[in-house]
C-alpha atoms as a PDB file:
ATOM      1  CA  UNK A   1     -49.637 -22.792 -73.507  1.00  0.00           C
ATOM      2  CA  UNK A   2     -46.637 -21.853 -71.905  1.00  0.00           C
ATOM      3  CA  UNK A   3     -43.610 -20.642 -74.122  1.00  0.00           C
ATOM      4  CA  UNK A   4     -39.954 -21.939 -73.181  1.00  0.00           C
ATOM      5  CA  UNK A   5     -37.712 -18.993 -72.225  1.00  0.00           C
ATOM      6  CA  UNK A   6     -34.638 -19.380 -74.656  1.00  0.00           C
ATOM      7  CA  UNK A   7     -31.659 -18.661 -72.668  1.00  0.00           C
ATOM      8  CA  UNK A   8     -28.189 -18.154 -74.224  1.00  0.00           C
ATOM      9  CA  UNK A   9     -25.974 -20.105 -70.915  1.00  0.00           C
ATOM     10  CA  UNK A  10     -26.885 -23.296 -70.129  1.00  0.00           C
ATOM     11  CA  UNK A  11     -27.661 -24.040 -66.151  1.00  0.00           C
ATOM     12  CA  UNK A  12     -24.902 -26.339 -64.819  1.00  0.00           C
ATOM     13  CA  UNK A  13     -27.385 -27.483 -62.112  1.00  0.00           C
ATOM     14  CA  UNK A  14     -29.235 -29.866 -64.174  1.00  0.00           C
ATOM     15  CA  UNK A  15     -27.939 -33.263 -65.690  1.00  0.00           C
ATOM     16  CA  UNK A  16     -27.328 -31.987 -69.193  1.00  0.00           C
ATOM     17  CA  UNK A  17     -26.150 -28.584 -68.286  1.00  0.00           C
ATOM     18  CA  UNK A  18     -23.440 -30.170 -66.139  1.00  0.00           C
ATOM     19  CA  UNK A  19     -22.824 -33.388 -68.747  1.00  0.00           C
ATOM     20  CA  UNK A  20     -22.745 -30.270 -71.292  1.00  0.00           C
ATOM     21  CA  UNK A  21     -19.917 -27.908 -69.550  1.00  0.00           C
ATOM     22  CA  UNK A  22     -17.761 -30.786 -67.629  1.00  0.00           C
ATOM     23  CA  UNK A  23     -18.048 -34.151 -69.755  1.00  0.00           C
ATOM     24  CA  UNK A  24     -15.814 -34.006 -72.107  1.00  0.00           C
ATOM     25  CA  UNK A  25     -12.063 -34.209 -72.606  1.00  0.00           C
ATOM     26  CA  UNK A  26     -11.900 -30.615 -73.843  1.00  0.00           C
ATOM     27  CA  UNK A  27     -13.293 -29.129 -70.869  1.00  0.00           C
ATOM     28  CA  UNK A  28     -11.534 -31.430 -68.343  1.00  0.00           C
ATOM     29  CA  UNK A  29      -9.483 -28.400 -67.376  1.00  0.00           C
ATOM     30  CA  UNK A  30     -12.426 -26.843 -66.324  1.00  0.00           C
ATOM     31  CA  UNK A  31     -13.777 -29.872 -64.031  1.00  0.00           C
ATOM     32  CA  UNK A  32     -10.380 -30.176 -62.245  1.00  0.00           C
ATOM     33  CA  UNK A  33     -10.302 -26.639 -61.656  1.00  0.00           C
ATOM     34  CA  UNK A  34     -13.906 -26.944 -60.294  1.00  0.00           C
ATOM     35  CA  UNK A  35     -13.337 -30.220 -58.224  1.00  0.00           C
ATOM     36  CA  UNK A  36     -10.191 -28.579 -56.795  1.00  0.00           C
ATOM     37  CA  UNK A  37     -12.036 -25.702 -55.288  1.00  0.00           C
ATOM     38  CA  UNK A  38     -14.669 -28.169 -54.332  1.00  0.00           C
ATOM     39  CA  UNK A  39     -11.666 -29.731 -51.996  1.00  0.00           C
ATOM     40  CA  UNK A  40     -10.606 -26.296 -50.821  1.00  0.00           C
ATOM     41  CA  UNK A  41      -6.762 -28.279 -50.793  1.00  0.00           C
ATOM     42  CA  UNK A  42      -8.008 -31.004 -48.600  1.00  0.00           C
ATOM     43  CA  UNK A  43      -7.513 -33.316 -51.560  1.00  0.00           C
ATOM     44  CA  UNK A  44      -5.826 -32.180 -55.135  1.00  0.00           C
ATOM     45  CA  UNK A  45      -6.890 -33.314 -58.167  1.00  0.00           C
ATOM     46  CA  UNK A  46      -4.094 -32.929 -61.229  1.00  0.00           C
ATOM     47  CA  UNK A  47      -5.410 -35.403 -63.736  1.00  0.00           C
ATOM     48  CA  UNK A  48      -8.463 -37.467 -64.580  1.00  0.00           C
ATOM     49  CA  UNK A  49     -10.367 -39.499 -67.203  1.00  0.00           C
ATOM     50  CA  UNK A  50     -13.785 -40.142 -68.333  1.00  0.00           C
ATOM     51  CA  UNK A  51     -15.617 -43.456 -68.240  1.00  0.00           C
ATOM     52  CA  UNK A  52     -18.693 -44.241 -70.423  1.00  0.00           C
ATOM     53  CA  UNK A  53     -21.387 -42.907 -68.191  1.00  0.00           C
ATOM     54  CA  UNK A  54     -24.081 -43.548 -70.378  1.00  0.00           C
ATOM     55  CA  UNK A  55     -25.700 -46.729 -70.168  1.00  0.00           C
ATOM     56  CA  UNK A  56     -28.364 -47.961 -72.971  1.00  0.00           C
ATOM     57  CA  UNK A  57     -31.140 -50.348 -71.972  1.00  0.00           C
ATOM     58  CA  UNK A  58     -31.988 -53.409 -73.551  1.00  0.00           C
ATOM     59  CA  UNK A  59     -34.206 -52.910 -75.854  1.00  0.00           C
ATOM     60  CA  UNK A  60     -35.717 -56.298 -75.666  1.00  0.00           C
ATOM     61  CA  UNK A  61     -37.461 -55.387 -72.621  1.00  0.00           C
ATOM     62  CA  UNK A  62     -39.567 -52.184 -73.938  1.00  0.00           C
ATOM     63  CA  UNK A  63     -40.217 -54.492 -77.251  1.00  0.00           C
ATOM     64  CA  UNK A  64     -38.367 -52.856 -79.604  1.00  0.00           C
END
């Protein structure tokens, strides 16, 4: 078997890296600042706020 490489940064490319480093209110300075480059001025962003982005299945349906 296969050990997992323990890494001390987490990789923004995947869901929970990203969720991790921009979903919270803490860190929304750093998601503006990274949507604003993202723009490159076209568009500037100066405030935002989070929605629940996590939905939870009924749990009727898997019989639990």
């Amino acid at each position: 078997m296969s050990e997992l490489k323990q890494s001390k940064y987490i990789d923004i490319t995947t869901d929970y890296g990203f969720k991790k480093v921009f979903g919270s209110d803490t860190n929304k300075d750093l998601l503006i600042a990274f949507l604003n480059e993202l723009f490159r001025g076209r568009k500037i962003i100066a405030d935002l706020y989070y929605n629940k982005n996590e939905h939870v299945g009924d749990t009727e349906d898997i019989g639990t």
